[in-house]
Each structure stands twice: as structure tokens, then as C-alpha cells.
N, C-alpha and C. Protein backbone atom coordinates (compact mmCIF):
# COMPACT_ATOMS: atom_id res chain seq x y z
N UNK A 1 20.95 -195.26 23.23
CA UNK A 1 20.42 -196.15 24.22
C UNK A 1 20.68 -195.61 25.62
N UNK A 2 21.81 -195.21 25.87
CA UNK A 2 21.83 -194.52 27.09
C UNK A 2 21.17 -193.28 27.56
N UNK A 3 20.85 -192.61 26.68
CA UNK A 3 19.85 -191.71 26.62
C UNK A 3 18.02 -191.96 27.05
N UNK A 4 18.33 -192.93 26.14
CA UNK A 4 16.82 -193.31 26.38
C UNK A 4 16.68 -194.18 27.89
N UNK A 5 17.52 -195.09 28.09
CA UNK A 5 17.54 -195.66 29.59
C UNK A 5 17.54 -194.71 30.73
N UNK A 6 18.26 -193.60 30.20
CA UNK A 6 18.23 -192.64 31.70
C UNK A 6 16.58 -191.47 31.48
N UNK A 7 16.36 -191.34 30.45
CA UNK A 7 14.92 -190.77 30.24
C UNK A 7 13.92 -190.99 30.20
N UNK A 8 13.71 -192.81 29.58
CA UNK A 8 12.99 -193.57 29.31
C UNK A 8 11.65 -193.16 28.05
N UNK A 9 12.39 -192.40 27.27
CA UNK A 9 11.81 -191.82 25.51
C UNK A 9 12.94 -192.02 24.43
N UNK A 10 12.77 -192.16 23.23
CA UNK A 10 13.46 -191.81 22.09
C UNK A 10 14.17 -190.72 22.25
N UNK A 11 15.58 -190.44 21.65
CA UNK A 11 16.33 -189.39 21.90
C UNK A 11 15.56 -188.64 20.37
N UNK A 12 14.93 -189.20 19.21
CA UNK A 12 15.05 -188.18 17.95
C UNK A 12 13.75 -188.80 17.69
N UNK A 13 12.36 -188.02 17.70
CA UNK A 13 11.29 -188.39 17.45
C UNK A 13 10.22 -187.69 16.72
N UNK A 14 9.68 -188.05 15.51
CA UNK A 14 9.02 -186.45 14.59
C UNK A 14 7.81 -186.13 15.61
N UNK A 15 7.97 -185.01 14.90
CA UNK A 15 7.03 -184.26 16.28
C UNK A 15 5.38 -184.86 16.19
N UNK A 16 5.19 -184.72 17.15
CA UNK A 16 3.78 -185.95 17.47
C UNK A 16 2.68 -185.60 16.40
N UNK A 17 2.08 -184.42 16.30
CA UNK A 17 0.99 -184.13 14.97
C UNK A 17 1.48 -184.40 13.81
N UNK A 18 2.25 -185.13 13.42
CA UNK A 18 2.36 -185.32 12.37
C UNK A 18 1.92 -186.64 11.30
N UNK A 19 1.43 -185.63 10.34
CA UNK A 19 0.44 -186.28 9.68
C UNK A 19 0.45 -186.87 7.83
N UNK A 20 1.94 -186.37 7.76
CA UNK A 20 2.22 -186.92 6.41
C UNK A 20 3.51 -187.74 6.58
N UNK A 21 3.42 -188.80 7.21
CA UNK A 21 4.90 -189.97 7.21
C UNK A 21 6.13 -189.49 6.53
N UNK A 22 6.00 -188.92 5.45
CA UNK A 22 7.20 -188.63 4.41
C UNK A 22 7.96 -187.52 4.58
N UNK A 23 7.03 -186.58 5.17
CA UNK A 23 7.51 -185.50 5.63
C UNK A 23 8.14 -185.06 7.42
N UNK A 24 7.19 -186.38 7.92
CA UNK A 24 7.91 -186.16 8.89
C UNK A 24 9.25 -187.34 9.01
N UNK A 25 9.54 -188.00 8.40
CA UNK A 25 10.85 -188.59 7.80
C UNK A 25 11.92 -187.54 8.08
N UNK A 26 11.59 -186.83 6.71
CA UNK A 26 12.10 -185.98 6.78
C UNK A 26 12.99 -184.79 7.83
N UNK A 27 11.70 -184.38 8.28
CA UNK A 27 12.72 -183.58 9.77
C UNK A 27 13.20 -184.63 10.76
N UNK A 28 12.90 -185.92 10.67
CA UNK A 28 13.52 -186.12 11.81
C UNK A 28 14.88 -186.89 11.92
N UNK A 29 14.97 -186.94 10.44
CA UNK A 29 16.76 -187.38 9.73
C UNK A 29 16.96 -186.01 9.77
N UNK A 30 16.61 -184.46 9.61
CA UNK A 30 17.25 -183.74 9.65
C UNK A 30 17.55 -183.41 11.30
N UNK A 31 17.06 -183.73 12.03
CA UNK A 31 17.39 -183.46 13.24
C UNK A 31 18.25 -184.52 13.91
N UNK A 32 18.29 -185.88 13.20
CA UNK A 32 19.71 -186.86 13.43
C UNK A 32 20.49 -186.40 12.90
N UNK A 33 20.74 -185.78 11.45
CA UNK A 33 22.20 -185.47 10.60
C UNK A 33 22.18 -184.26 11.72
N UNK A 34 21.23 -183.32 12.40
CA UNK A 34 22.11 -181.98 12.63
C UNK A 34 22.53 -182.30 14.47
N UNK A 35 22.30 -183.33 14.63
CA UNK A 35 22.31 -183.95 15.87
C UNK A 35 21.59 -182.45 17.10
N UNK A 36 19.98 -182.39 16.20
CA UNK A 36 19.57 -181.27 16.93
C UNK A 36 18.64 -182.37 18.26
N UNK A 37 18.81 -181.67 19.39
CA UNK A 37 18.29 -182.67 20.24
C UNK A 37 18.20 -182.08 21.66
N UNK A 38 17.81 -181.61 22.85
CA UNK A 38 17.58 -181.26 23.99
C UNK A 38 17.70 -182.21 25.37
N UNK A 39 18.30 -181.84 26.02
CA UNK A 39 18.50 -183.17 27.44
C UNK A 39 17.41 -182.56 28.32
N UNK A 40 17.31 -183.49 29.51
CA UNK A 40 16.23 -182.80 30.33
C UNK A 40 17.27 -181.91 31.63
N UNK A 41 16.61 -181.41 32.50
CA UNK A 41 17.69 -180.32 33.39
C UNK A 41 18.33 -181.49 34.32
N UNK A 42 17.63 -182.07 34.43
CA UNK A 42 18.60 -183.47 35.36
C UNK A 42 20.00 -183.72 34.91
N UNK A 43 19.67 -183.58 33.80
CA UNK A 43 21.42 -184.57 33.23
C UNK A 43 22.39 -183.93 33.66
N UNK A 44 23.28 -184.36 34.08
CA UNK A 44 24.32 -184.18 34.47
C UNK A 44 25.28 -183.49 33.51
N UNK A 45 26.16 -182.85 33.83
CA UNK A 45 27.45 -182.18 32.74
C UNK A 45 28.00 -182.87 31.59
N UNK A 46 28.71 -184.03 32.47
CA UNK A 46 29.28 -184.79 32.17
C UNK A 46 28.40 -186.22 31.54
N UNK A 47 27.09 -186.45 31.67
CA UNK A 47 26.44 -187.47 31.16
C UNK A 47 26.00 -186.82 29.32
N UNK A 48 25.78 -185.03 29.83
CA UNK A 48 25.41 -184.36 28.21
C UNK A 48 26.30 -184.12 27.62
N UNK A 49 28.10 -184.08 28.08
CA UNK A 49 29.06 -184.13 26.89
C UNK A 49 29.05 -185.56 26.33
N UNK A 50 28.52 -186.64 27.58
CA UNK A 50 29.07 -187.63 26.92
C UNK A 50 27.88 -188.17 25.62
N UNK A 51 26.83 -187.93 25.82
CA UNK A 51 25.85 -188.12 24.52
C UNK A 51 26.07 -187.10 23.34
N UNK A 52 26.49 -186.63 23.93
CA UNK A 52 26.93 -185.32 23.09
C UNK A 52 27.74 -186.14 21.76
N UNK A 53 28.63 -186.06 22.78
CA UNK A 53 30.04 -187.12 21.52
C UNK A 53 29.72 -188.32 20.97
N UNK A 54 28.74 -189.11 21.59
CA UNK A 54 28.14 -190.30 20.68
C UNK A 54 26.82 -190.19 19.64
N UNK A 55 26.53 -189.00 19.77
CA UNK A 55 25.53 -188.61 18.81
C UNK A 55 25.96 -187.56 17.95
N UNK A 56 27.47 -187.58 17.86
CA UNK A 56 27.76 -186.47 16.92
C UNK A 56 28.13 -186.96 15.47
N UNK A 57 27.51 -186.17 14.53
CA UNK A 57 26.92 -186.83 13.39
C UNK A 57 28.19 -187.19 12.57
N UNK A 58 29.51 -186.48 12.93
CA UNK A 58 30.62 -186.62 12.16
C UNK A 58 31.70 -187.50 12.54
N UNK A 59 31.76 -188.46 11.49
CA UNK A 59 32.37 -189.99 11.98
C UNK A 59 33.77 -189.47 12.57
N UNK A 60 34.13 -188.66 12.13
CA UNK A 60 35.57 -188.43 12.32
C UNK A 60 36.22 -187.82 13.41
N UNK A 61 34.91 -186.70 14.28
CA UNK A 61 35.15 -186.41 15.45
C UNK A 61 34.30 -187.12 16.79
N UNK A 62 33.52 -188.00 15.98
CA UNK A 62 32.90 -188.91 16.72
C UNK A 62 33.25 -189.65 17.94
N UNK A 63 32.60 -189.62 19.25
CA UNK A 63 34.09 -190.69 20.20
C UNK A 63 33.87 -192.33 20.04
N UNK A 64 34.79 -192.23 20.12
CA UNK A 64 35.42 -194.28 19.96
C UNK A 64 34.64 -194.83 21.00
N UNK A 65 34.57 -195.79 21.17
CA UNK A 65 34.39 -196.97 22.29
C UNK A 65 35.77 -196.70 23.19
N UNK A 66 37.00 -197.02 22.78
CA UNK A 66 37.75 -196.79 23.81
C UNK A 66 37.87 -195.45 24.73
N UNK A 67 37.11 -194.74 23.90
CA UNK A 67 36.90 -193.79 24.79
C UNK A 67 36.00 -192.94 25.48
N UNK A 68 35.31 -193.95 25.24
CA UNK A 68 33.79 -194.21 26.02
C UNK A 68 34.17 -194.80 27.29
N UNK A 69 34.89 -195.46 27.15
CA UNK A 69 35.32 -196.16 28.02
C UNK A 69 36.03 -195.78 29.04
N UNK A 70 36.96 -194.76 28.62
CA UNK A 70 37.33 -194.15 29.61
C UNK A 70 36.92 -192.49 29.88
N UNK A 71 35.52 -192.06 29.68
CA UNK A 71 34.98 -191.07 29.78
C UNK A 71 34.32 -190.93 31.10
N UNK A 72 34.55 -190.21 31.69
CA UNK A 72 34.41 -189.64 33.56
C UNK A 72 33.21 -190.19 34.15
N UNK A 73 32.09 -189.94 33.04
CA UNK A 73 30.86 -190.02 33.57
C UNK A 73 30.70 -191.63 33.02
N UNK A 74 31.39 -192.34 32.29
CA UNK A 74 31.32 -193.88 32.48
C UNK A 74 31.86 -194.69 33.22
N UNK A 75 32.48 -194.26 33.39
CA UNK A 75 33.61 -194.40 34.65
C UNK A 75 33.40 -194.75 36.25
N UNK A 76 32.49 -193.48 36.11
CA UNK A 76 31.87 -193.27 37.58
C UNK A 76 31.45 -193.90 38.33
N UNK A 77 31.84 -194.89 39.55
CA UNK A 77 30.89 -195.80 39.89
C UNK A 77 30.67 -196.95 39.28
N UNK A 78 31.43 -197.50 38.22
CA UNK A 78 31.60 -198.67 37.72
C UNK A 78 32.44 -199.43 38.49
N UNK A 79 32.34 -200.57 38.38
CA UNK A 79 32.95 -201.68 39.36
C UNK A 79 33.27 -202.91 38.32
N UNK A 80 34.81 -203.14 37.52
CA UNK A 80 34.72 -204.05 36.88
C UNK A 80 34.57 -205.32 36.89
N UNK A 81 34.13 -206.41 36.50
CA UNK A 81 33.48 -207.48 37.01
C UNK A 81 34.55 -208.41 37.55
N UNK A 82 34.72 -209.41 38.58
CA UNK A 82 35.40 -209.95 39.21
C UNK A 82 35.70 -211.73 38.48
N UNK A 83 35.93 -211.84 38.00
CA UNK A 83 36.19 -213.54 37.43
C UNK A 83 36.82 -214.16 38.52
N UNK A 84 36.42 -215.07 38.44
CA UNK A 84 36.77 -216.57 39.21
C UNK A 84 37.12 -217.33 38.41
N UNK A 85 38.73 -217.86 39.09
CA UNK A 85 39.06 -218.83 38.31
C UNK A 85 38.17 -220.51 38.73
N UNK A 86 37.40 -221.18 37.85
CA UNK A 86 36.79 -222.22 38.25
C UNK A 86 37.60 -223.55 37.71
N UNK A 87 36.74 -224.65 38.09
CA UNK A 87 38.41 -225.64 37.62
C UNK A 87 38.07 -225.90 36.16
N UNK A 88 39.35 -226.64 35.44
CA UNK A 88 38.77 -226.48 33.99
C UNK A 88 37.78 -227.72 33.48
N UNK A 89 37.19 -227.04 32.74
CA UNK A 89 36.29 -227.61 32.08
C UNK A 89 36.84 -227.75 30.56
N UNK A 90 36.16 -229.26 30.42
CA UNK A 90 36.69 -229.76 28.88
C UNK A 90 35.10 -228.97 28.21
N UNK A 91 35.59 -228.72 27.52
CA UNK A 91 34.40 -227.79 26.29
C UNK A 91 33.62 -229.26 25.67
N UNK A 92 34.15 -229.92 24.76
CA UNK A 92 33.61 -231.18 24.32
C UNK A 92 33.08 -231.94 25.13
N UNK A 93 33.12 -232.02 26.27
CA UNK A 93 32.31 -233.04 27.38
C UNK A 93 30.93 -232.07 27.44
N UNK A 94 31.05 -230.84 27.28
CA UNK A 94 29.51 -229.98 28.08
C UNK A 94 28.82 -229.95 26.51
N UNK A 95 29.80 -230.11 25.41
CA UNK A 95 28.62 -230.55 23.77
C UNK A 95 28.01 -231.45 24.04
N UNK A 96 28.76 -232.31 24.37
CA UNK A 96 28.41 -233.92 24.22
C UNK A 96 26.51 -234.23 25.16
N UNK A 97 27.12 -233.44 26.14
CA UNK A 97 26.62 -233.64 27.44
C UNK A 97 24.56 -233.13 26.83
N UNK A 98 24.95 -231.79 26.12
CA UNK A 98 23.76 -230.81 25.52
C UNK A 98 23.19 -231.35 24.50
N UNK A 99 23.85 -231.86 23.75
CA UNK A 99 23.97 -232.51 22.49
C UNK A 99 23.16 -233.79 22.96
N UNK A 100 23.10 -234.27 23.97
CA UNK A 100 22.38 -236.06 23.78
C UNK A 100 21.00 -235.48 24.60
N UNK A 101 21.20 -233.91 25.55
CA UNK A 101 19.63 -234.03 26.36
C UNK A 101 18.47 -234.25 25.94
């Protein structure tokens, strides 16, 4: 998904003439299992290691969420969201409240 948001295409797509469904199945799970795939020259270093590691086909060297999380190029320019404490609210009064509209 992040791939596709910053490109705005499918990251793994059978190649367009193709004309027997089954076969193009085919290559294009082989090009997800071999995580064969091309970025455009824009991308950044650090944006193509980081797809890199979330599209890598092996669960085991695969990166985590937590460390997605703390990966440079996610990182970057993020601003974590600010909460406000508001006064409390009874949960059962706002059912009640939804519940009879």
C-alpha cells in the first residue's frame, strides 16, 4: 500500500498482453514469491529499503511493525498525534443516547 500511494499503480501486476488468465497467475505469484519488482528513480534510498523489507517474501527476515515503526524513512516528518484530555464521559449515557435516536 505504501508503494502504491506514493506511485499510484499496483506494486505486482501480470504483464498487460496477457491473454491466458492461468498463466498469467502464474508469473505474477512468481514475481510476489521472488519479490521481483522495480521502484521508479524518484524513490528515495531509504523509502526502497523500506519496501524492500515489507515485501520480502521470507517471514522470518521479514520487518515487524515495530520496526516499521521505527524505520528512518517512517519516521521522517511524522508528528505523533496530540490527545486531549476531554472531561469524562459515561460510555452508557452516549448508548443510551444512540440507541433511542
Amino acid at each position: 500500500m505504501m508503494y502504491q500511494a506514493r506511485v499510484l499503480k499496483v506494486k505486482f501486476e501480470p504483464a498487460p498482453a496477457c491473454f491466458l488468465r492461468k498463466l498469467c497467475l502464474i508469473g505474477l505469484y512468481k514475481k510476489i514469491w521472488e519479490a521481483s519488482f522495480s521502484y521508479p528513480s524518484w524513490f528515495s534510498s531509504s523509502a526502497r529499503n523500506l519496501i524492500k523489507r515489507i515485501l520480502d517474501p521470507n517471514p522470518l527476515t521479514r520487518i515487524t511493525i515495530p520496526e516499521i515503526l521505527q524505520d528512518e524513512w517512517f519516521k521522517k516528518g511524522y508528528k505523533p498525534p496530540k490527545f486531549k484530555q476531554d472531561d469524562d464521559v459515561n460510555i452508557d449515557d452516549n448508548i443510551l443516547y444512540f440507541t433511542w435516536l
